[in-house]
N, C-alpha and C. Protein backbone atom coordinates (compact mmCIF):
# COMPACT_ATOMS: atom_id res chain seq x y z
N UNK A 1 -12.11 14.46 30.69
CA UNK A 1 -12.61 13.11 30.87
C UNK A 1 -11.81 12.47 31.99
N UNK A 2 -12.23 11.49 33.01
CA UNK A 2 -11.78 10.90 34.20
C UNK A 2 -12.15 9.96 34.29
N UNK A 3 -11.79 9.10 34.57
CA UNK A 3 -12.47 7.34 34.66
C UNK A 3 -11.73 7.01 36.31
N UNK A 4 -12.23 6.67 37.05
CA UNK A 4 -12.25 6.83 38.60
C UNK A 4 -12.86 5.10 39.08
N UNK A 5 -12.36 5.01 40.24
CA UNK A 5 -12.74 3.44 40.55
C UNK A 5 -13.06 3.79 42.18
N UNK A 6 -13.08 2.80 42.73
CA UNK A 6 -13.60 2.41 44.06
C UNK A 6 -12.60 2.61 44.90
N UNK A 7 -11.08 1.71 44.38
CA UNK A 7 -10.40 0.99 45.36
C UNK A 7 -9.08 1.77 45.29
N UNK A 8 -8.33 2.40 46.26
CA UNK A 8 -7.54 3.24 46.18
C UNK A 8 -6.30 2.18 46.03
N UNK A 9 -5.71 2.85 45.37
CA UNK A 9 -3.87 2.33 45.17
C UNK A 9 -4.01 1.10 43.62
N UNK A 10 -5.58 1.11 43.24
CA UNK A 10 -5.67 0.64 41.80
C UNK A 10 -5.47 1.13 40.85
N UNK A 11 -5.19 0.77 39.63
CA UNK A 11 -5.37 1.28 38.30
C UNK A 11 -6.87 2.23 38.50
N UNK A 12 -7.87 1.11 38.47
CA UNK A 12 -9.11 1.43 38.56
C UNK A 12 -9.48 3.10 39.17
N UNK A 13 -8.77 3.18 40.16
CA UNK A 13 -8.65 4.64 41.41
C UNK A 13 -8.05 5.81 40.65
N UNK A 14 -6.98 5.21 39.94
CA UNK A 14 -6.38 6.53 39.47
C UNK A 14 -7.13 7.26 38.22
N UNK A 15 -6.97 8.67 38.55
CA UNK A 15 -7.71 9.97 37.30
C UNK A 15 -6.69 9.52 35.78
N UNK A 16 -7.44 9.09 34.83
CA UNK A 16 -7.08 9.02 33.21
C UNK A 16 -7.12 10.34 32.56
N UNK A 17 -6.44 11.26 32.47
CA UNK A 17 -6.32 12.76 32.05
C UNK A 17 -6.39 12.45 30.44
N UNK A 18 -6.84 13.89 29.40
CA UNK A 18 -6.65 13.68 28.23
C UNK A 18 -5.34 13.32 27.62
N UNK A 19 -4.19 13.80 28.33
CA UNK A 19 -2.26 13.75 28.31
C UNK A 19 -2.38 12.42 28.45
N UNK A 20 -3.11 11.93 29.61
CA UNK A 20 -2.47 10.57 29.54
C UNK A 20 -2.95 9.48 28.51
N UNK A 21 -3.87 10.19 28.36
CA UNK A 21 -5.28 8.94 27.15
C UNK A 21 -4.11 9.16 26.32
N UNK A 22 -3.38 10.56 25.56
CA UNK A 22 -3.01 10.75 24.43
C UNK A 22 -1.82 9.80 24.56
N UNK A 23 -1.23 9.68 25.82
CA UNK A 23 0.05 8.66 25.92
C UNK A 23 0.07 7.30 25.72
N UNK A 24 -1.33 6.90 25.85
CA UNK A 24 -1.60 5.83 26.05
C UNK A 24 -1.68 4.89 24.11
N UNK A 25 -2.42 5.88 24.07
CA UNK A 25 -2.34 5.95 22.24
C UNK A 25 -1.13 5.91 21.64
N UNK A 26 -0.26 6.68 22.10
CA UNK A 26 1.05 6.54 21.52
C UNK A 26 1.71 5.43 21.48
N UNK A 27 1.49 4.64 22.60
CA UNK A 27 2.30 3.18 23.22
C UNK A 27 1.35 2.14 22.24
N UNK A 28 0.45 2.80 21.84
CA UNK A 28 -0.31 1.61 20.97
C UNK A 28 0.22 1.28 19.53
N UNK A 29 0.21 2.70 19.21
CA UNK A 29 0.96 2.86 17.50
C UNK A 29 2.20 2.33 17.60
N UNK A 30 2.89 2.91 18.76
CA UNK A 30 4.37 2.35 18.40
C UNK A 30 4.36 0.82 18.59
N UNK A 31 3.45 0.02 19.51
CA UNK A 31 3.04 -1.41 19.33
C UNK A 31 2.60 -2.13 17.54
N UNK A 32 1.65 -1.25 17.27
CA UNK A 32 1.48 -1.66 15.97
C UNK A 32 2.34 -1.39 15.06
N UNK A 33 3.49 -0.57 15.22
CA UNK A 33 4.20 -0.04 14.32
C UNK A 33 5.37 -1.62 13.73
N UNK A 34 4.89 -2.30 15.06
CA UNK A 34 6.12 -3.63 14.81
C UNK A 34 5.74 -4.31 13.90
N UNK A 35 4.08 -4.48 13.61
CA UNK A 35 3.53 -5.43 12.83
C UNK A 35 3.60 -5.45 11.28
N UNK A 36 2.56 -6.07 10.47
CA UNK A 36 2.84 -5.89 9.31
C UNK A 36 1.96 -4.79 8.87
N UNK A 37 2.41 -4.37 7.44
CA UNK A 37 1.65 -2.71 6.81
C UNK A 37 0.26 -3.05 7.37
N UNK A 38 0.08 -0.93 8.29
CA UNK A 38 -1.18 -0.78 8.26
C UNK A 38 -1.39 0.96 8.28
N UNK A 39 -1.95 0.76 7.01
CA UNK A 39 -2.13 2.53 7.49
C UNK A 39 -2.94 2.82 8.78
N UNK A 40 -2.28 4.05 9.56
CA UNK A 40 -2.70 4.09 11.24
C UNK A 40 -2.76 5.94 10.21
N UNK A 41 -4.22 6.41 10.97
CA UNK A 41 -4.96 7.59 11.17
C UNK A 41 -5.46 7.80 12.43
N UNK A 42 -4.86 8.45 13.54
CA UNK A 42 -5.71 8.93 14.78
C UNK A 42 -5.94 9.99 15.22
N UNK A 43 -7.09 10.23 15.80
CA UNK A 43 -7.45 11.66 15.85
C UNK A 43 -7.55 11.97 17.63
N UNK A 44 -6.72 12.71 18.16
CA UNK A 44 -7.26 12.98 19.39
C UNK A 44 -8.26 13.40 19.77
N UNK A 45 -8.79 13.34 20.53
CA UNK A 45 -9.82 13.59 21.40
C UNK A 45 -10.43 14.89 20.58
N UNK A 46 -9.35 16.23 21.28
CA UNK A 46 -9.49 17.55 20.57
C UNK A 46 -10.36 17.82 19.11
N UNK A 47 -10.00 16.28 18.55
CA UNK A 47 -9.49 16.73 16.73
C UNK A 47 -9.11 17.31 16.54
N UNK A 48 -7.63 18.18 17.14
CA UNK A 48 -7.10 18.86 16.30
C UNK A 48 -5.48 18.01 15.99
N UNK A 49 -5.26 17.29 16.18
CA UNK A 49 -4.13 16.35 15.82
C UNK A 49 -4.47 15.72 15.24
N UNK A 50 -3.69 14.90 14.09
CA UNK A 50 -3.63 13.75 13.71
C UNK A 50 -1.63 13.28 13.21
N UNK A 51 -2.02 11.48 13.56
CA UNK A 51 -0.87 11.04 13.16
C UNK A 51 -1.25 10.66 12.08
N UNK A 52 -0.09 9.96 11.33
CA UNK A 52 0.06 9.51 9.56
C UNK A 52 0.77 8.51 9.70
N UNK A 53 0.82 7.17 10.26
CA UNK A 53 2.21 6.32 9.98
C UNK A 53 2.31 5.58 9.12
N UNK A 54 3.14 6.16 7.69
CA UNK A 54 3.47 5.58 6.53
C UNK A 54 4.02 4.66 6.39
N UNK A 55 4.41 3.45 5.54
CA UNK A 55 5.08 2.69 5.23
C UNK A 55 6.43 2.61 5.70
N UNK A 56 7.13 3.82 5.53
CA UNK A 56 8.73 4.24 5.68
C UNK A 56 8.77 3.97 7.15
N UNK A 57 8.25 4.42 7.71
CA UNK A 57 7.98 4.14 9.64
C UNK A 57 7.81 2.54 10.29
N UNK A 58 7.20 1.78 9.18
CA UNK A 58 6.41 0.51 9.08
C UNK A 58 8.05 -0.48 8.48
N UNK A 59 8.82 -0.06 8.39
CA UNK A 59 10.01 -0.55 7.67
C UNK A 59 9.66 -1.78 6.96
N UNK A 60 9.22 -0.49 5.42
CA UNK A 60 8.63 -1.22 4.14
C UNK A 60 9.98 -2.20 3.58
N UNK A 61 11.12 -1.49 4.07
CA UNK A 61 11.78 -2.18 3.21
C UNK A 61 12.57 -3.78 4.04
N UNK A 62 11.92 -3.97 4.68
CA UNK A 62 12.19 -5.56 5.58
C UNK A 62 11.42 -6.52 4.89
N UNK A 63 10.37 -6.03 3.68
CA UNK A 63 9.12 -7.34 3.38
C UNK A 63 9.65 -7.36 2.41
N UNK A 64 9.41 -8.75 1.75
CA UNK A 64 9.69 -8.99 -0.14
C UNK A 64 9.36 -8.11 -0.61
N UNK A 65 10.17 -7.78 -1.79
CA UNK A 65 10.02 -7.10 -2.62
C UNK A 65 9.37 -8.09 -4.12
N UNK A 66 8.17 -7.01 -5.12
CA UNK A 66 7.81 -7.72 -5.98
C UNK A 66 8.59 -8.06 -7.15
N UNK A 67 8.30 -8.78 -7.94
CA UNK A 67 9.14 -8.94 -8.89
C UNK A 67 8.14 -8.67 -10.49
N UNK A 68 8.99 -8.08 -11.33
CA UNK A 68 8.20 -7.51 -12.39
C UNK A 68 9.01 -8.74 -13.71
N UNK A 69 8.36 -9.40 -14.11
CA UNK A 69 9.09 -10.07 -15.15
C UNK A 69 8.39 -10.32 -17.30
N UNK A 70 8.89 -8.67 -17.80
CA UNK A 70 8.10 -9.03 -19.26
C UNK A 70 8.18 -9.90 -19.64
N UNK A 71 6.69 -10.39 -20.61
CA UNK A 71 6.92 -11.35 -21.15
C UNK A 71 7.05 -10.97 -22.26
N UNK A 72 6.13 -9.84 -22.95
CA UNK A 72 6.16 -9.36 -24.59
C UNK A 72 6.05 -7.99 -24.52
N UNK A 73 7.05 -7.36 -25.55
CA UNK A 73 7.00 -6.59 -26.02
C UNK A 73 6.51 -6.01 -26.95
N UNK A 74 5.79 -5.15 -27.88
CA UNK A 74 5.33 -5.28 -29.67
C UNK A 74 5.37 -3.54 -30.23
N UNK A 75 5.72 -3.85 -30.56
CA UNK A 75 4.69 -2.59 -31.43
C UNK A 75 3.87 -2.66 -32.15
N UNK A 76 2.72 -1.26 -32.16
CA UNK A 76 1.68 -1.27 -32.38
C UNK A 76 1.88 -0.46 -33.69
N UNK A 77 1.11 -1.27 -34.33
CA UNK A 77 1.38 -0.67 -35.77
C UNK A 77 0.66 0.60 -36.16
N UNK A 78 -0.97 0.08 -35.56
CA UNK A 78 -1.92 1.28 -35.60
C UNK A 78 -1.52 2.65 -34.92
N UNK A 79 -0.34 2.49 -33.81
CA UNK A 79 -0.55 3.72 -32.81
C UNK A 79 1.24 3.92 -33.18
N UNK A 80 1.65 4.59 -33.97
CA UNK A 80 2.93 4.92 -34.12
C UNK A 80 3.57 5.69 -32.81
N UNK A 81 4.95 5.14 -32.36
CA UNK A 81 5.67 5.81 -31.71
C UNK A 81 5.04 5.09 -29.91
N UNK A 82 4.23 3.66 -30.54
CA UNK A 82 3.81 3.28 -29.05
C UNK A 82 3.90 1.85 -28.94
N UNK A 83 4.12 1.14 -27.82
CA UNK A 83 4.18 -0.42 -28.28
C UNK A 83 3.11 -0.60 -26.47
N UNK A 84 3.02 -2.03 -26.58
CA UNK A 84 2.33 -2.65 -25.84
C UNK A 84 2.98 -4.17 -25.15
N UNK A 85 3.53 -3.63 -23.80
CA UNK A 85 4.27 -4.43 -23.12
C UNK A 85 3.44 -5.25 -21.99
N UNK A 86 3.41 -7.05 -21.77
CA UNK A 86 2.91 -7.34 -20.89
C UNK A 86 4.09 -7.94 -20.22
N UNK A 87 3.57 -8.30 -18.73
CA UNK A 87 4.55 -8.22 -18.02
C UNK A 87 3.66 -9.15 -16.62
N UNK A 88 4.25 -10.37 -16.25
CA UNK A 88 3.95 -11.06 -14.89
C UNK A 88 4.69 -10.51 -13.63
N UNK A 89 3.83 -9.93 -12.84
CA UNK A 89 4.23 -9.21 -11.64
C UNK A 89 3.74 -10.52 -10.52
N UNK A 90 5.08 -10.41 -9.73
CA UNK A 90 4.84 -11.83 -8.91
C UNK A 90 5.02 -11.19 -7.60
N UNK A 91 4.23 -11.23 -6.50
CA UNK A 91 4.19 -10.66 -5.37
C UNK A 91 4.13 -12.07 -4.27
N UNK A 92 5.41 -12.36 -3.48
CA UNK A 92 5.85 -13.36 -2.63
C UNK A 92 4.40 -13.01 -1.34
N UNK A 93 4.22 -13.97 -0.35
CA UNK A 93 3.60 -13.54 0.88
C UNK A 93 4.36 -12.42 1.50
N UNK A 94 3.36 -11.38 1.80
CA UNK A 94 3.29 -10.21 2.49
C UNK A 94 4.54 -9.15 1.81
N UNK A 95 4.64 -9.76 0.37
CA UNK A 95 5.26 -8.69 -0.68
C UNK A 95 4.50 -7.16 -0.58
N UNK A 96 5.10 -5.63 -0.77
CA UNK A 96 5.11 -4.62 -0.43
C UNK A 96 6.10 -4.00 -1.98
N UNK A 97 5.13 -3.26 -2.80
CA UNK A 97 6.14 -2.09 -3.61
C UNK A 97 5.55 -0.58 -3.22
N UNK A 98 6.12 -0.20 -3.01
CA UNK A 98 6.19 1.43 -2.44
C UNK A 98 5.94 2.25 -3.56
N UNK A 99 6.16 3.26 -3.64
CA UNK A 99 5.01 4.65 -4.31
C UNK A 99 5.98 4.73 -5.51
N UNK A 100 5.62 4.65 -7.28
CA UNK A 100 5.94 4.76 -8.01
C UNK A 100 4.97 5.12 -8.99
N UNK A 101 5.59 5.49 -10.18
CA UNK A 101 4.80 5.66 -11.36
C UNK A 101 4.62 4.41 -12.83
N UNK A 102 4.22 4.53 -13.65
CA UNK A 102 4.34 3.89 -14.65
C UNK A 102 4.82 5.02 -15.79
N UNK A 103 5.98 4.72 -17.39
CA UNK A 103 5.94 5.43 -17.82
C UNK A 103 4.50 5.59 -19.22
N UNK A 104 3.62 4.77 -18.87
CA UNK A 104 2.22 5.28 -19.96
C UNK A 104 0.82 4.70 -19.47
N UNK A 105 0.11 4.07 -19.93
CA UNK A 105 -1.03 3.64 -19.53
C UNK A 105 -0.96 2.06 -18.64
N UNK A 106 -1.71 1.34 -17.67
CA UNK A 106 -1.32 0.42 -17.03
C UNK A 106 -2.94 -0.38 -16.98
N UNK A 107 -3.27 -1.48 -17.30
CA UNK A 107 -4.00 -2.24 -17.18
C UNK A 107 -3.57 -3.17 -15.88
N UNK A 108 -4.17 -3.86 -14.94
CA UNK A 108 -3.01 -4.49 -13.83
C UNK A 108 -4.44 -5.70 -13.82
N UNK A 109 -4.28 -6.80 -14.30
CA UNK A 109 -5.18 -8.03 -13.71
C UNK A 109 -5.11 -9.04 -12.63
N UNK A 110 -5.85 -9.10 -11.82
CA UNK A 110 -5.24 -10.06 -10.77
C UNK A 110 -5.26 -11.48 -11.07
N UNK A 111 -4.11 -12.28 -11.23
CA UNK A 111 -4.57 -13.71 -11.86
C UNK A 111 -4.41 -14.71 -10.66
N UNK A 112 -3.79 -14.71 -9.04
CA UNK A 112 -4.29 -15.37 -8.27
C UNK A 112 -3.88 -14.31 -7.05
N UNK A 113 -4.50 -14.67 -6.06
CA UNK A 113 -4.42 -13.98 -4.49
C UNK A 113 -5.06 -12.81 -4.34
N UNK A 114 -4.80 -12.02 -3.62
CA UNK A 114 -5.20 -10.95 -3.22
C UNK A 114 -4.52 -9.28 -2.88
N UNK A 115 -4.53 -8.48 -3.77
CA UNK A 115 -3.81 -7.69 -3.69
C UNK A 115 -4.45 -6.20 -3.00
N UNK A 116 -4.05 -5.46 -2.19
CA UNK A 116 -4.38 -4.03 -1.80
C UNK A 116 -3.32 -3.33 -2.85
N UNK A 117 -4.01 -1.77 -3.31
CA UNK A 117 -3.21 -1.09 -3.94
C UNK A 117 -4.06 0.19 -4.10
N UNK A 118 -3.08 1.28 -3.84
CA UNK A 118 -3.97 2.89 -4.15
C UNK A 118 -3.37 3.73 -5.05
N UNK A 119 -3.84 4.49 -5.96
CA UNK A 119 -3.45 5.43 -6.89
C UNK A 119 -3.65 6.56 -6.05
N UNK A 120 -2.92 7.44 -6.72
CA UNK A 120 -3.18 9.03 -5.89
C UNK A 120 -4.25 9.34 -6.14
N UNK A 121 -5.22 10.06 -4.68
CA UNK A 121 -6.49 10.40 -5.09
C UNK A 121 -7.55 9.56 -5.10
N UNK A 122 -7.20 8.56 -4.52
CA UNK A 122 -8.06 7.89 -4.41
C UNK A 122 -8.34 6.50 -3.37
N UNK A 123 -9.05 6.35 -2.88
CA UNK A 123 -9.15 5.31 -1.77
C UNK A 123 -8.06 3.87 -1.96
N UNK A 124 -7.41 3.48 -1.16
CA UNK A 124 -6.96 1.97 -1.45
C UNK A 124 -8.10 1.31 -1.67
N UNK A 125 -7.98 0.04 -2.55
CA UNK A 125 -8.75 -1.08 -3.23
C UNK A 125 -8.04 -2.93 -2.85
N UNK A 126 -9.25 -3.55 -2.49
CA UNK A 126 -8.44 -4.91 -2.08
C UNK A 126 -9.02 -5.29 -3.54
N UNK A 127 -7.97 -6.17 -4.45
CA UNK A 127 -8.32 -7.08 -5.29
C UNK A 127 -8.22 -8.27 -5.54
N UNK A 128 -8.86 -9.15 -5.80
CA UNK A 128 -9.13 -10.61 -5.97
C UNK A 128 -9.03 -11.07 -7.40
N UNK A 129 -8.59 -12.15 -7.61
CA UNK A 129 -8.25 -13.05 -8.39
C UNK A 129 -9.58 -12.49 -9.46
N UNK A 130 -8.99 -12.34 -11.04
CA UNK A 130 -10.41 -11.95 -11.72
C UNK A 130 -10.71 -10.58 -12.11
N UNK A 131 -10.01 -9.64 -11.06
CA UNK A 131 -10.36 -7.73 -10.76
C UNK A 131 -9.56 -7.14 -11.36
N UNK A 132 -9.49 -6.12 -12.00
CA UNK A 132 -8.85 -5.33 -12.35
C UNK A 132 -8.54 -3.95 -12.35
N UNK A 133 -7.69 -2.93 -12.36
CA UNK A 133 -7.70 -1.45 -12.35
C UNK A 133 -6.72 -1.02 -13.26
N UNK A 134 -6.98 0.35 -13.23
CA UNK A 134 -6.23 1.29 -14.52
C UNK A 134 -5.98 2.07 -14.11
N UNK A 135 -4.74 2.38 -14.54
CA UNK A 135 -3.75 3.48 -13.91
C UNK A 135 -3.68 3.93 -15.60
N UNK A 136 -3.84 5.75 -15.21
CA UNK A 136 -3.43 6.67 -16.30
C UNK A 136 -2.33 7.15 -16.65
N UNK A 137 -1.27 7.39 -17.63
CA UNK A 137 -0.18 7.81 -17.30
C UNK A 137 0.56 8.95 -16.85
N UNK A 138 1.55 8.57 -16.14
CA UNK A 138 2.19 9.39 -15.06
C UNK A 138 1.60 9.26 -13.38
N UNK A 139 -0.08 8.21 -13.55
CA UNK A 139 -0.57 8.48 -12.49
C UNK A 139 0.51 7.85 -11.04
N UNK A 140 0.87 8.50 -9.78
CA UNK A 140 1.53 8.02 -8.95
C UNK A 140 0.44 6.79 -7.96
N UNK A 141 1.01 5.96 -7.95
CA UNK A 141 0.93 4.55 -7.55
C UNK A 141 1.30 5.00 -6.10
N UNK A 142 0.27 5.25 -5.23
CA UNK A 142 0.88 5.21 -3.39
C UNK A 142 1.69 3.28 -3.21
N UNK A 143 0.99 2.84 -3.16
CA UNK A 143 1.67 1.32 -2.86
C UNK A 143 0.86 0.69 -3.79
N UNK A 144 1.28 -1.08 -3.85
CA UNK A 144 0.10 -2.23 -4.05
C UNK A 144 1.15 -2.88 -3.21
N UNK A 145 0.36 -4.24 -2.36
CA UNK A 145 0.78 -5.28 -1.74
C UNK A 145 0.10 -6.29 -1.73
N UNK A 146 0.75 -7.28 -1.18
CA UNK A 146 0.00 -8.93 -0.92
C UNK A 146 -0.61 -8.83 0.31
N UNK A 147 -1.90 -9.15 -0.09
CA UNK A 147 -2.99 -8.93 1.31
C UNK A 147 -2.32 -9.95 2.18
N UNK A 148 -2.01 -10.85 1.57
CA UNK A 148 -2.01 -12.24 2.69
C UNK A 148 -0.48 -12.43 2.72
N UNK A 149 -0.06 -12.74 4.26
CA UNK A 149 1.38 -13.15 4.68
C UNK A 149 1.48 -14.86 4.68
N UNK A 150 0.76 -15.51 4.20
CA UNK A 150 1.01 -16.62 3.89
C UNK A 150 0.61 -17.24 2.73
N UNK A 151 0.13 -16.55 1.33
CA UNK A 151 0.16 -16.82 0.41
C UNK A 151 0.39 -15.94 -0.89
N UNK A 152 1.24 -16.45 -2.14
CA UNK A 152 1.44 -15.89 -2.76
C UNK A 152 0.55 -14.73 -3.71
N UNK A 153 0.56 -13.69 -4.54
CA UNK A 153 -0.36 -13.29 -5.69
C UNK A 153 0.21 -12.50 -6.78
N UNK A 154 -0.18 -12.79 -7.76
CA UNK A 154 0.00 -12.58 -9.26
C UNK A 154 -0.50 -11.65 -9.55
N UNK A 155 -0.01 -10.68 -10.80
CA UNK A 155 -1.03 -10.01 -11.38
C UNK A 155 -0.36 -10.28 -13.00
N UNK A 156 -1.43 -9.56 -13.97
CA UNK A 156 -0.85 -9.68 -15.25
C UNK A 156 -0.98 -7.94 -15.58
N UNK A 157 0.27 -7.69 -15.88
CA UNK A 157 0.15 -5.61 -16.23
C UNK A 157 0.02 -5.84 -17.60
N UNK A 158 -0.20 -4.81 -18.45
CA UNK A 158 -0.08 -4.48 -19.59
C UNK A 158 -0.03 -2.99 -19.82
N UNK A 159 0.77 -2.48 -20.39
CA UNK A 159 1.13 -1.38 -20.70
C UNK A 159 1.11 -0.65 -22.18
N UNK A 160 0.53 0.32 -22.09
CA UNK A 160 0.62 1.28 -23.50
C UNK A 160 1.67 2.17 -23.33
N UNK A 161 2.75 2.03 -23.92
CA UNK A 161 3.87 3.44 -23.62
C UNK A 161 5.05 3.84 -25.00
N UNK A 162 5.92 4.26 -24.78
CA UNK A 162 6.69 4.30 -25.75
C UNK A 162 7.58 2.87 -26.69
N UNK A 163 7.76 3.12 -27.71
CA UNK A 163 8.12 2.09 -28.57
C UNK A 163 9.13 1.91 -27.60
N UNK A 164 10.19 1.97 -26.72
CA UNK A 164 11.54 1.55 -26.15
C UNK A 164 11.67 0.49 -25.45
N UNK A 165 10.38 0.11 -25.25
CA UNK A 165 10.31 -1.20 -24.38
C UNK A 165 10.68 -1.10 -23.31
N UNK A 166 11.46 -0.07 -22.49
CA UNK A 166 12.30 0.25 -21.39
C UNK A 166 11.85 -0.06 -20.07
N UNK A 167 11.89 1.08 -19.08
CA UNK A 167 12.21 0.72 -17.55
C UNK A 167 10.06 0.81 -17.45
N UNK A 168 9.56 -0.37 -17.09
CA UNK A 168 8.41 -0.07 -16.59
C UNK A 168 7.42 0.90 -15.31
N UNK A 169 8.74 0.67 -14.30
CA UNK A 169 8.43 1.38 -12.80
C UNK A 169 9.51 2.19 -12.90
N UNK A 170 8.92 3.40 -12.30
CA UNK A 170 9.72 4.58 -12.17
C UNK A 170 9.71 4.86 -10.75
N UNK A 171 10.45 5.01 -9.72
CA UNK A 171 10.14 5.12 -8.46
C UNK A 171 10.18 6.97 -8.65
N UNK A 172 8.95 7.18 -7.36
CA UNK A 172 8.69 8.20 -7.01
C UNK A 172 8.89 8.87 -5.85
């Protein structure tokens, strides 16, 4: 491919090679790389490359971190050896938690803002105030975050897991 102009000693004049397209791409990612989380997938020309720039690259760990705060604990009388923990997860503007597990079942409700979040295996999901998803246990949690950098969002978890009441997030 060549993109060619009229006027010699221009941008416009000079030959755009596939090397250079691919360079050109590069200077872009590493541009976006400054901004806030975005998963970046590009495919060269070829298709036979692709980049991946994860979170860790995106320096996840510069944004708020969420905050997990139970409110109740119980046990379940019917389901021996299991209790049922809820818990207000408070995600600041442009809050970011990175890839973890839960230790049992996870109900997650959104009670204001807007949250992105992906389970393994499966597409990321934006959620709104009202929405909800379920995580199975052990399932690995790629991220959830606060869609919006200027307003806060909530969720309400609830959990099915062991009577111990213990550590909810397990990092992975």
């Amino acid at each position: 491919m060549a993109l060619t102009g009229n006027r010699p000693g221009s941008s416009a004049g000079r030959r755009l090679t596939l090397p250079g397209l691919a360079s050109i791409a590069m200077v872009a990612l590493a541009m976006l790389a400054a901004q806030p989380h975005r998963d970046i997938t590009m495919t060269m020309p070829a298709g036979t490359t692709h980049m991946h720039m994860a979170e860790d690259a995106l320096s996840a760990e510069a944004r708020p971190k969420t905050t997990v705060r139970p409110l109740s604990c119980e046990r379940l009388p019917n389901v021996p050896g299991k209790s049922i923990t809820t818990a207000l997860v408070e995600f600041p503007p442009n809050a970011y938690t990175p890839r973890h597990r839960h230790p049992g079942s996870v109900t997650a409700f959104v009670l204001k803002g807007t949250l992105r979040s992906q389970l393994e295996g499966s597409p990321a999901g934006i959620y709104a105030a009202g929405q909800t998803w379920f995580e199975p246990p052990g399932t690995v949690h790629l991220f959830a975050e606060n869609a919006s950098a200027t307003e806060p969002a909530e969720l309400l978890a609830i959990f099915i897991a062991d009577d111990d009441c213990g550590q909810l997030t397990i990092p992975d």
